[in-house]
Protein backbone atom coordinates (compact mmCIF):
# COMPACT_ATOMS: atom_id res chain seq x y z
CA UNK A 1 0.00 0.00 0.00
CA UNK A 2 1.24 3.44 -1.00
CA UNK A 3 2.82 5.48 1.68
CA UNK A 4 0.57 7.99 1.85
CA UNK A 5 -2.59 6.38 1.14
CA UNK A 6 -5.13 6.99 4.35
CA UNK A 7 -7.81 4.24 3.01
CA UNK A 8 -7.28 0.63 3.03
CA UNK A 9 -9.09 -2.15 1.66
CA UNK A 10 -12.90 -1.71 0.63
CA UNK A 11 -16.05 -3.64 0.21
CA UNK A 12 -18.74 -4.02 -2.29
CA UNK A 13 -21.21 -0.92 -0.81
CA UNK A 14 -24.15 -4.11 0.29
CA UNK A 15 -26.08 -3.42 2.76
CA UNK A 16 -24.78 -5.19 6.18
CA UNK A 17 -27.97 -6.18 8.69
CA UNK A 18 -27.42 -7.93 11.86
CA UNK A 19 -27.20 -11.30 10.70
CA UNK A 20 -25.77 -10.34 6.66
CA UNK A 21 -21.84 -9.20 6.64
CA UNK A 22 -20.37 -7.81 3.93
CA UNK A 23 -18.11 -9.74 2.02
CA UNK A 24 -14.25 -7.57 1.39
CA UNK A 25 -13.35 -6.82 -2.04
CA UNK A 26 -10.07 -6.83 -3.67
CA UNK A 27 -9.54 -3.60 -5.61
CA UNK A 28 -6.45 -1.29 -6.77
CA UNK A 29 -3.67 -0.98 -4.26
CA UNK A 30 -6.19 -2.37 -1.33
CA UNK A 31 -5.75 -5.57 -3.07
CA UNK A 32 -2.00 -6.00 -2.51
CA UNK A 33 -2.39 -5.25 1.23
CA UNK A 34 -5.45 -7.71 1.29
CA UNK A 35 -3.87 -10.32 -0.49
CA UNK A 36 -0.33 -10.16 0.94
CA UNK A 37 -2.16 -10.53 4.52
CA UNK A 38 -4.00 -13.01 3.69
CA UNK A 39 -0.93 -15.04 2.18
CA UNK A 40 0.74 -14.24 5.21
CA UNK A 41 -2.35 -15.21 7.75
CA UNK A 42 -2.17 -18.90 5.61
CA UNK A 43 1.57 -19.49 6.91
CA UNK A 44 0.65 -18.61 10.47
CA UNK A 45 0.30 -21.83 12.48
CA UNK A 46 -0.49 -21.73 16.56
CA UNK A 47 2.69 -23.12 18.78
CA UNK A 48 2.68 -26.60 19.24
CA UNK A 49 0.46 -28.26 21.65
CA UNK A 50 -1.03 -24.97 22.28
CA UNK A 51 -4.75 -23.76 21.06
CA UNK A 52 -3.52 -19.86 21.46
CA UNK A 53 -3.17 -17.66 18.47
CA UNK A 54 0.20 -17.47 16.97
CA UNK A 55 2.65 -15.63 18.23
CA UNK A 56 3.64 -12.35 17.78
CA UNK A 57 -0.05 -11.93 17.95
CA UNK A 58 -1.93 -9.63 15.92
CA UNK A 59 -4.48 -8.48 17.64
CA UNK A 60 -6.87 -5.87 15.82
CA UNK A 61 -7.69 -3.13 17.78
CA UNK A 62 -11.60 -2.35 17.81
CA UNK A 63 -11.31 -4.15 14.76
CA UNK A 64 -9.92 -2.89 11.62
CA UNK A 65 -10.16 0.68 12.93
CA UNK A 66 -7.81 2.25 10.55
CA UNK A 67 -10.11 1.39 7.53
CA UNK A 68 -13.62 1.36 9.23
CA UNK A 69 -15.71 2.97 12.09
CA UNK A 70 -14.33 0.97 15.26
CA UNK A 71 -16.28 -1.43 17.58
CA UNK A 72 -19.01 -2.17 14.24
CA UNK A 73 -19.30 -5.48 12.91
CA UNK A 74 -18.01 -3.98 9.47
CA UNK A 75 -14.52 -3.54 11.38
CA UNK A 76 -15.01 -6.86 13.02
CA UNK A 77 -15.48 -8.37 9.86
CA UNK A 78 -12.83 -6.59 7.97
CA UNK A 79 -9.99 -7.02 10.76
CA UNK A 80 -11.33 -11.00 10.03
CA UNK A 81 -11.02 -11.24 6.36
CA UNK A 82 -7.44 -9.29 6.64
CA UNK A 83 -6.19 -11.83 8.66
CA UNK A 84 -6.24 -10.56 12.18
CA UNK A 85 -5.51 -13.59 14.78
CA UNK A 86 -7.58 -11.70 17.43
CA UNK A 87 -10.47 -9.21 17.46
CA UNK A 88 -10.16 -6.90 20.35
CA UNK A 89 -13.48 -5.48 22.05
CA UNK A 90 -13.84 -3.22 24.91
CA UNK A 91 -17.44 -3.32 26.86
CA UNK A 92 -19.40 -0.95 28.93
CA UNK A 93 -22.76 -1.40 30.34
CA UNK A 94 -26.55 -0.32 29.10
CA UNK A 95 -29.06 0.74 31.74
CA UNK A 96 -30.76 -2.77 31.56
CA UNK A 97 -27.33 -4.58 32.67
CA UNK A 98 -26.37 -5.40 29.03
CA UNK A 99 -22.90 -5.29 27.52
CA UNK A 100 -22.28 -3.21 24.18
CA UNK A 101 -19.21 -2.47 22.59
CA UNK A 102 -17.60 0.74 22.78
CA UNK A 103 -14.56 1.97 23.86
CA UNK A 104 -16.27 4.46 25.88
CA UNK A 105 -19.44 4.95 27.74
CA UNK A 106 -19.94 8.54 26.21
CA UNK A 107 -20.69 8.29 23.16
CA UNK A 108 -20.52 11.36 21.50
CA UNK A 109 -17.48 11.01 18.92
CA UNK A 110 -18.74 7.39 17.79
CA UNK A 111 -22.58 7.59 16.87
CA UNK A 112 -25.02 9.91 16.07
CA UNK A 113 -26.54 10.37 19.19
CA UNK A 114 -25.90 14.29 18.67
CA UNK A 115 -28.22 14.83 15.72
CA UNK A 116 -31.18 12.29 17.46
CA UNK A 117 -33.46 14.73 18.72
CA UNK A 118 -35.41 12.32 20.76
CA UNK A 119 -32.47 11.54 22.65
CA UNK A 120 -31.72 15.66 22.95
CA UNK A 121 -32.20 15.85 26.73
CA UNK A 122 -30.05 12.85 27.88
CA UNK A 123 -27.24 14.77 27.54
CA UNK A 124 -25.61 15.26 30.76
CA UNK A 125 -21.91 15.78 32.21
CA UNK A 126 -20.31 13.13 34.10
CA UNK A 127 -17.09 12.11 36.21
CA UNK A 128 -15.87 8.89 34.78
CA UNK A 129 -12.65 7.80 36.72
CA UNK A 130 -11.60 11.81 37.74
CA UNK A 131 -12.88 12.97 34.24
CA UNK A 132 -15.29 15.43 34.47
CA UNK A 133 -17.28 14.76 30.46
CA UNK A 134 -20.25 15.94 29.19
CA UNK A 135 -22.40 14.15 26.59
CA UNK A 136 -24.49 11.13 26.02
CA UNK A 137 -23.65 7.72 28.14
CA UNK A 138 -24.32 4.30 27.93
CA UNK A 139 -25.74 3.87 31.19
CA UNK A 140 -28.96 6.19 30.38
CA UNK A 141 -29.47 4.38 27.15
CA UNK A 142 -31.48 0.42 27.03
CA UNK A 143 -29.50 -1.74 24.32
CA UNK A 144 -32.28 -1.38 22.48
CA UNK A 145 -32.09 2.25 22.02
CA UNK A 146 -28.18 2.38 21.27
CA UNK A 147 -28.60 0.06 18.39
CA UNK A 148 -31.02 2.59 16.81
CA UNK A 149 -27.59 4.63 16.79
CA UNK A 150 -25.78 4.60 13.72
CA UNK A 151 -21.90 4.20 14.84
CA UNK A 152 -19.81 6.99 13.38
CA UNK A 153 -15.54 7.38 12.74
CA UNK A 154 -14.65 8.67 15.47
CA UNK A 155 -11.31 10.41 14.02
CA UNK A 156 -12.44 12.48 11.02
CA UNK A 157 -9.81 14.84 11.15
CA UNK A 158 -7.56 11.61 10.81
CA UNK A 159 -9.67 8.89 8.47
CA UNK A 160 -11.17 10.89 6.79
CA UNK A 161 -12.27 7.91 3.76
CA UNK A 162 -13.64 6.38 7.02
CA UNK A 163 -16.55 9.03 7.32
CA UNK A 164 -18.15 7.02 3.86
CA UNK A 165 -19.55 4.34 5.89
CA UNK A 166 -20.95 7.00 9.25
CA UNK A 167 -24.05 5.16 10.28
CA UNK A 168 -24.13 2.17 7.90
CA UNK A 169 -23.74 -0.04 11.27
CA UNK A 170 -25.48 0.32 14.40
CA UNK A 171 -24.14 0.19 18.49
CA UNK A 172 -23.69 -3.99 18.72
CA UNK A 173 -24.12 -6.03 21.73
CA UNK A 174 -21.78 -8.29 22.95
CA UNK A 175 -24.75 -10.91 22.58
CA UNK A 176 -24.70 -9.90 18.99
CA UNK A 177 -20.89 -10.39 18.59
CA UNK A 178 -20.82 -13.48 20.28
CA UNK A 179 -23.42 -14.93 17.80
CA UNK A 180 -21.48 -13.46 14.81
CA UNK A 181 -18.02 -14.83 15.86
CA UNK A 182 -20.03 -18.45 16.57
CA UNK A 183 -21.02 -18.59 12.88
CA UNK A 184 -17.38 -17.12 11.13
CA UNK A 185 -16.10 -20.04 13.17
CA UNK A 186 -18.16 -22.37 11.79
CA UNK A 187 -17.47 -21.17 7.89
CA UNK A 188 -14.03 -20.93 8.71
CA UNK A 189 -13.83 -24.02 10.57
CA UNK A 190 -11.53 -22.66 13.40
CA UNK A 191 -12.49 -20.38 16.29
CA UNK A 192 -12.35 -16.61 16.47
CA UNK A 193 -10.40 -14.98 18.79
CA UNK A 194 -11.92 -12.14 21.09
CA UNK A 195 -10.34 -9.73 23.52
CA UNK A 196 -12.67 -8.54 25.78
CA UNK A 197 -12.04 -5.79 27.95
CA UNK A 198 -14.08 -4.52 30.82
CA UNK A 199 -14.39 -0.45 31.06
CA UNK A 200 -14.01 1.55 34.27
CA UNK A 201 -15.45 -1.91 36.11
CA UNK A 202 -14.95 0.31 39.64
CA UNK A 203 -16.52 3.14 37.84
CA UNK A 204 -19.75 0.67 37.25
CA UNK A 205 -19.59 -0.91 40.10
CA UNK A 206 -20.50 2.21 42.14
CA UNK A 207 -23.36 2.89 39.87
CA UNK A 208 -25.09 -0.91 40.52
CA UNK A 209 -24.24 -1.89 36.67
CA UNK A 210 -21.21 -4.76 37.74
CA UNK A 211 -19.49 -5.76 34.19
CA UNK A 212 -18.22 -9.00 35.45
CA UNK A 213 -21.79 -10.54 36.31
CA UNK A 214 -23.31 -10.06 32.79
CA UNK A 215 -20.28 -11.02 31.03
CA UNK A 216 -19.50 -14.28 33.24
CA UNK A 217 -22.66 -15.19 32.24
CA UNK A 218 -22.94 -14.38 28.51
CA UNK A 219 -19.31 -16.58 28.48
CA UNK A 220 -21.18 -19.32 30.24
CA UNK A 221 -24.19 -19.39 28.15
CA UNK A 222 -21.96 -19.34 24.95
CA UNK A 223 -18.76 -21.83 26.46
CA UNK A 224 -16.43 -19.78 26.55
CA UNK A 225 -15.63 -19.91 30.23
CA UNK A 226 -13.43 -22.59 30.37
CA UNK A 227 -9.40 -22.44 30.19
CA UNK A 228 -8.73 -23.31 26.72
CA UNK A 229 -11.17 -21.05 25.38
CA UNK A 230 -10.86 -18.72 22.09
CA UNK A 231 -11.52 -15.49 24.56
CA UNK A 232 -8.96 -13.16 26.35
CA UNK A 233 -10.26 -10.70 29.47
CA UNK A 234 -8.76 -7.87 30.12
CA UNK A 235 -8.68 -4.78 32.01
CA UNK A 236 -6.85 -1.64 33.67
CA UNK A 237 -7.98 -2.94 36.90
CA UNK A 238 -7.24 -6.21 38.81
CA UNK A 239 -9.50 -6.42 40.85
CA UNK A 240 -11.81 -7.10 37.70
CA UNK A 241 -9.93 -9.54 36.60
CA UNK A 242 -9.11 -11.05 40.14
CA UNK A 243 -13.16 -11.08 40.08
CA UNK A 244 -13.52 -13.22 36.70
CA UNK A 245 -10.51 -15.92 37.99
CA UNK A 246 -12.97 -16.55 40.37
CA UNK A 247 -15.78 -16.66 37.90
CA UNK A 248 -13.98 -18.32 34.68
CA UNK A 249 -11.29 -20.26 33.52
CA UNK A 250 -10.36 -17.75 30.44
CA UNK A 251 -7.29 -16.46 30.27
CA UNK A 252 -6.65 -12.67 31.68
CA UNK A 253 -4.40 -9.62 30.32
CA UNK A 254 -3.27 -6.43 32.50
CA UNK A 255 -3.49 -3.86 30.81
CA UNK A 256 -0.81 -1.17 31.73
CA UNK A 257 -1.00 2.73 30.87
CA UNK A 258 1.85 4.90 31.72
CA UNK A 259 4.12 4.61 34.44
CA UNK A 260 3.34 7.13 36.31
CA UNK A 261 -0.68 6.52 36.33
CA UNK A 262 -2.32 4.99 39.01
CA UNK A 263 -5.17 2.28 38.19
CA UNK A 264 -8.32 3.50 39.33
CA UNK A 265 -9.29 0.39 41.73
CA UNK A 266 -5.87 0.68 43.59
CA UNK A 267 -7.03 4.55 43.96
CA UNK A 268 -10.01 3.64 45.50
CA UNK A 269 -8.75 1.13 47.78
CA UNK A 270 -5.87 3.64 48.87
CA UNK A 271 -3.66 2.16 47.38
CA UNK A 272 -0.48 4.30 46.69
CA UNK A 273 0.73 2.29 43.47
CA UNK A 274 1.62 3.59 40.36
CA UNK A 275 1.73 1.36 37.21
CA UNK A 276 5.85 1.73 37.61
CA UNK A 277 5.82 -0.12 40.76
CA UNK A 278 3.61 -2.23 38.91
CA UNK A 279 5.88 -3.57 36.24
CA UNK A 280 8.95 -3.87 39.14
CA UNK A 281 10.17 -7.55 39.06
CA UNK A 282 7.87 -7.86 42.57
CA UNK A 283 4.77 -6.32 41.05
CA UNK A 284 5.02 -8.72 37.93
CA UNK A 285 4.95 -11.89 40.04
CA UNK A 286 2.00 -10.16 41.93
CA UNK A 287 0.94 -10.33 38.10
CA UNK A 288 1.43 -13.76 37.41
CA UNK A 289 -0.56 -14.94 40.39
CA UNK A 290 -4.30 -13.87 38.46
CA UNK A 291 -3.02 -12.85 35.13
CA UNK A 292 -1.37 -14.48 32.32
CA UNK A 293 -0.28 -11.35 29.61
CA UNK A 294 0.51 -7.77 30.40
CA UNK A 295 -0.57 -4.90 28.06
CA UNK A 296 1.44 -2.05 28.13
CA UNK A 297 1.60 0.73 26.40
CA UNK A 298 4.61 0.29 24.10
CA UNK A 299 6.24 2.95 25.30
CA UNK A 300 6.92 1.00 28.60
CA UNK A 301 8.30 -1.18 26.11
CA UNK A 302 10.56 1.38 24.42
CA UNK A 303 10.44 5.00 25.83
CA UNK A 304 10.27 7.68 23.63
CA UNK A 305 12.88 10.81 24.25
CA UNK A 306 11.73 14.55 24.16
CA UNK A 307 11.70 14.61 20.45
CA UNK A 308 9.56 11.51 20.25
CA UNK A 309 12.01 9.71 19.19
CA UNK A 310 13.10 6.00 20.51
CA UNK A 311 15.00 5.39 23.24
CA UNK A 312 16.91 2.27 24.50
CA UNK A 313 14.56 -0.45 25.75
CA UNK A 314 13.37 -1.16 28.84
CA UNK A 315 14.02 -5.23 30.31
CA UNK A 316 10.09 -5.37 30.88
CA UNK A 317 9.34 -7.86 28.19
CA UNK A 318 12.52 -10.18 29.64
CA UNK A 319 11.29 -9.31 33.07
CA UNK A 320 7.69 -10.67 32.27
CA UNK A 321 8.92 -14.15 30.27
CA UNK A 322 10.89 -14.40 33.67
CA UNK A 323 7.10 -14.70 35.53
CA UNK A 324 5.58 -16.49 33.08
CA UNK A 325 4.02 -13.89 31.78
CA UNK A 326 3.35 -13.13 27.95
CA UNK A 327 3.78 -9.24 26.49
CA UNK A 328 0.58 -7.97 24.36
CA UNK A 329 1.69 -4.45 23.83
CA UNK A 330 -0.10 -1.63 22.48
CA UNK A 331 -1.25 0.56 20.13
CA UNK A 332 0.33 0.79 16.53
CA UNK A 333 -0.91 2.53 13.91
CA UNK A 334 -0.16 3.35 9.95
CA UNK A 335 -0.21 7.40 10.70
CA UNK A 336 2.84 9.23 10.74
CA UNK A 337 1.29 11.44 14.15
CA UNK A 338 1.06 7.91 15.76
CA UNK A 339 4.39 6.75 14.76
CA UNK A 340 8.08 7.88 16.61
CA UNK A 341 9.94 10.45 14.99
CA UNK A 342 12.12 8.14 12.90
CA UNK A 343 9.49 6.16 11.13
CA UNK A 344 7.61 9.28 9.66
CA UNK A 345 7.65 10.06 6.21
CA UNK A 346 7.45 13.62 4.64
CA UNK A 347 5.13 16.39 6.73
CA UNK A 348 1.67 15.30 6.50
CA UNK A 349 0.19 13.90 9.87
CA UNK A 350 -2.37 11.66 8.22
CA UNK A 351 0.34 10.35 5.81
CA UNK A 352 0.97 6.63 6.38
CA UNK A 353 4.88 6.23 7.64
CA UNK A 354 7.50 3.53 7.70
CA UNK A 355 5.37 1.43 10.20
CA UNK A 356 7.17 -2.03 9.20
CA UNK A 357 10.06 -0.40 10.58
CA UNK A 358 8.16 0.55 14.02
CA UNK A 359 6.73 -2.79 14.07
CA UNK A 360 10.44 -4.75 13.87
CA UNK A 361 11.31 -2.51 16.07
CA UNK A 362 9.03 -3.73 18.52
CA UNK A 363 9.12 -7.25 17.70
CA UNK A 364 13.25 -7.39 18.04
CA UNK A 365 12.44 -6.88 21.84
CA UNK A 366 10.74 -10.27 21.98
CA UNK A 367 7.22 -9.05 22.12
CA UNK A 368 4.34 -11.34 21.97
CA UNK A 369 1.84 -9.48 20.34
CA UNK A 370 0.80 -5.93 18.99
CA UNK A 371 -2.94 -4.15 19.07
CA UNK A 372 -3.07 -2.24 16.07
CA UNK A 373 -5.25 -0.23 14.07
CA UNK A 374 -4.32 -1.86 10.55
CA UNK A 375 -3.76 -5.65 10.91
CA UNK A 376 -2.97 -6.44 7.80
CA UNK A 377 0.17 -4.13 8.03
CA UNK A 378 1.58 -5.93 10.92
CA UNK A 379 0.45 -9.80 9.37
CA UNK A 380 2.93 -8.56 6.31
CA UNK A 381 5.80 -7.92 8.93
CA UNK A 382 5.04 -11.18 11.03
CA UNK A 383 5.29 -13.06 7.97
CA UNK A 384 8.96 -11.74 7.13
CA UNK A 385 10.34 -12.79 10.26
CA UNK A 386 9.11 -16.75 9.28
């Protein structure tokens, strides 16, 4: 795909229902990303005597957010047909205790719920986690009324190509995503890989709408709350996850911001913690004992300098194979504004930079896996190093 090209792969323009997904289309330069990923995805195989995904792991974040609005089934489905060996989703809660898939519970930048007149005098202004927001939440909203919402890109200024498709998919469900990734598995004859992570769980806990009760039991209705499950939990908190070990069998991340942040259960339980003693070689066997994969942000991985450049490499990844614990860093993305210093190319922001190079990069430390906005990029670097 041509460095500065800000649209990847397209599909036919079909209508895509509920049940109905579009089918991907291979046109122009799209096609050479589509088809190189897929050639890559083909020579993928999981380790031995191991049902994970392979390893490094791509892992598409929201879906294929870099070519479609995120958390809709047309970026599930897209992230799929590119190749991606794990869909991530993040959750937050309806008022009637049902899970739908945003990354946030204002929702705002990612639907419509703006221009919806009828929903005009739900807006409201919030604290979510010390952030004082105003807007339209999840919790004041049934999960039947969000999926009257038409889901929206929520970087314009960015994707700009990704605007085409604003409301041509709805709010899902987790119910609804569940279902879908039942029946891909079926066509494809292999299971489909879902991270699922739990939103500001404290957060909802003080406001009587508990994540980890109507997700334990959508996993157990569905099987996938056993250990050698297709699904991966995960969360900024542990305490959420400590809370599904006791509930499941599936397999838990920690997901790690920057080192100086404090999780937002260990600030409610006064705990003085920041994520830096977190990742010490103490707090990552603290880890290991309910968690099997860190996420951190990858610049806990490799710090960047005042000029955004990259520095020299932390030992966390060595330090967590030490504990037994796997590395699922994040985010990456084809944008030179997302990209350090040394991998952008020419003065645009929106231009796409040299984002094989970031990946190696990032995969010469060992990494196990990468969330990323455009999985078909990283599937075409995973495949060079086989």
């Amino acid at each position: 795909m041509a460095a500065d090209q800000e649209a990847g792969p397209g599909y036919d323009g079909r209508r895509l229902t509920r049940r109905t997904l579009l089918g991907a289309t291979v046109a122009g330069a799209g096609a050479t990303a589509l088809l190189g990923a897929v050639g890559a995805r083909a020579d993928r195989s999981p380790a031995a005597g191991s049902g994970d995904p392979p390893t490094p792991t791509v892992i598409a974040h929201r879906g294929a957010s870099g070519y479609r609005p995120e958390h809709t089934l047309g970026s599930y489905q897209l992230a799929l047909d590119l190749g991606a060996d794990v869909i991530e989703i993040d959750l937050v809660p309806t008022r009637d205790h049902q899970l739908v898939c945003r990354h946030e519970n204002e929702i705002s930048s990612t639907t419509d719920v703006a221009a919806r007149p009828e929903f005009a005098d739900r807006e409201t202004t919030r604290t979510v986690d010390g952030e004082r927001l105003t807007g339209w939440f999840t919790e004041d909203f049934t999960a039947a009324e969000l999926t009257t919402l038409g889901s929206v890109e929520r970087l314009p200024a960015r994707r700009p190509n990704n605007t085409l498709y604003n409301g041509r998919w709805s709010v899902p469900t987790l119910q609804e995503v569940l279902e879908w990734a039942e029946a891909r598995g079926r066509e494809r004859g292999r299971p489909v890989w879902l991270c699922l992570e739990l939103k500001h769980p404290t957060h909802f806990r003080s406001l009587g709408l508990d994540l980890e009760e109507p997700l334990t039991r959508l996993l157990h209705r569905h099987q996938l709350h056993r250990a050698g499950s297709p699904v991966l939990l995960q969360s900024f908190e542990a305490d959420s996850l400590r809370r599904m070990a006791e509930r499941t069998e599936t397999r838990r991340t920690l997901l790690l911001a920057g080192p100086t942040e404090r999780p937002h259960d260990l600030q409610r339980a006064g705990d003085p913690r920041t994520v830096a003693d977190l990742i010490t070689p103490d707090g990552l066997r603290e880890i290991a004992g309910y968690a099997h994969v860190i996420g951190p942000t990858l610049d806990l991985v490799i710090p960047r300098r005042d000029d955004d450049t990259l520095a020299a490499p932390t030992t966390l990844i060595g330090d967590a194979h030490d504990r037994g614990l796997s590395v699922h860093g994040y985010t990456l993305r084809n944008e030179n504004v997302f990209l350090p210093a040394e991998f952008r190319t020419g003065e645009r922001e929106n231009r796409y930079g040299d984002v094989f190079g970031a990946i190696r990069a990032y995969l010469d430390q060992g990494i196990d896996g990468i969330h990323t906005d455009h999985p078909d990029t990283m599937l075409l670097v995973t495949a060079d190093r086989r």
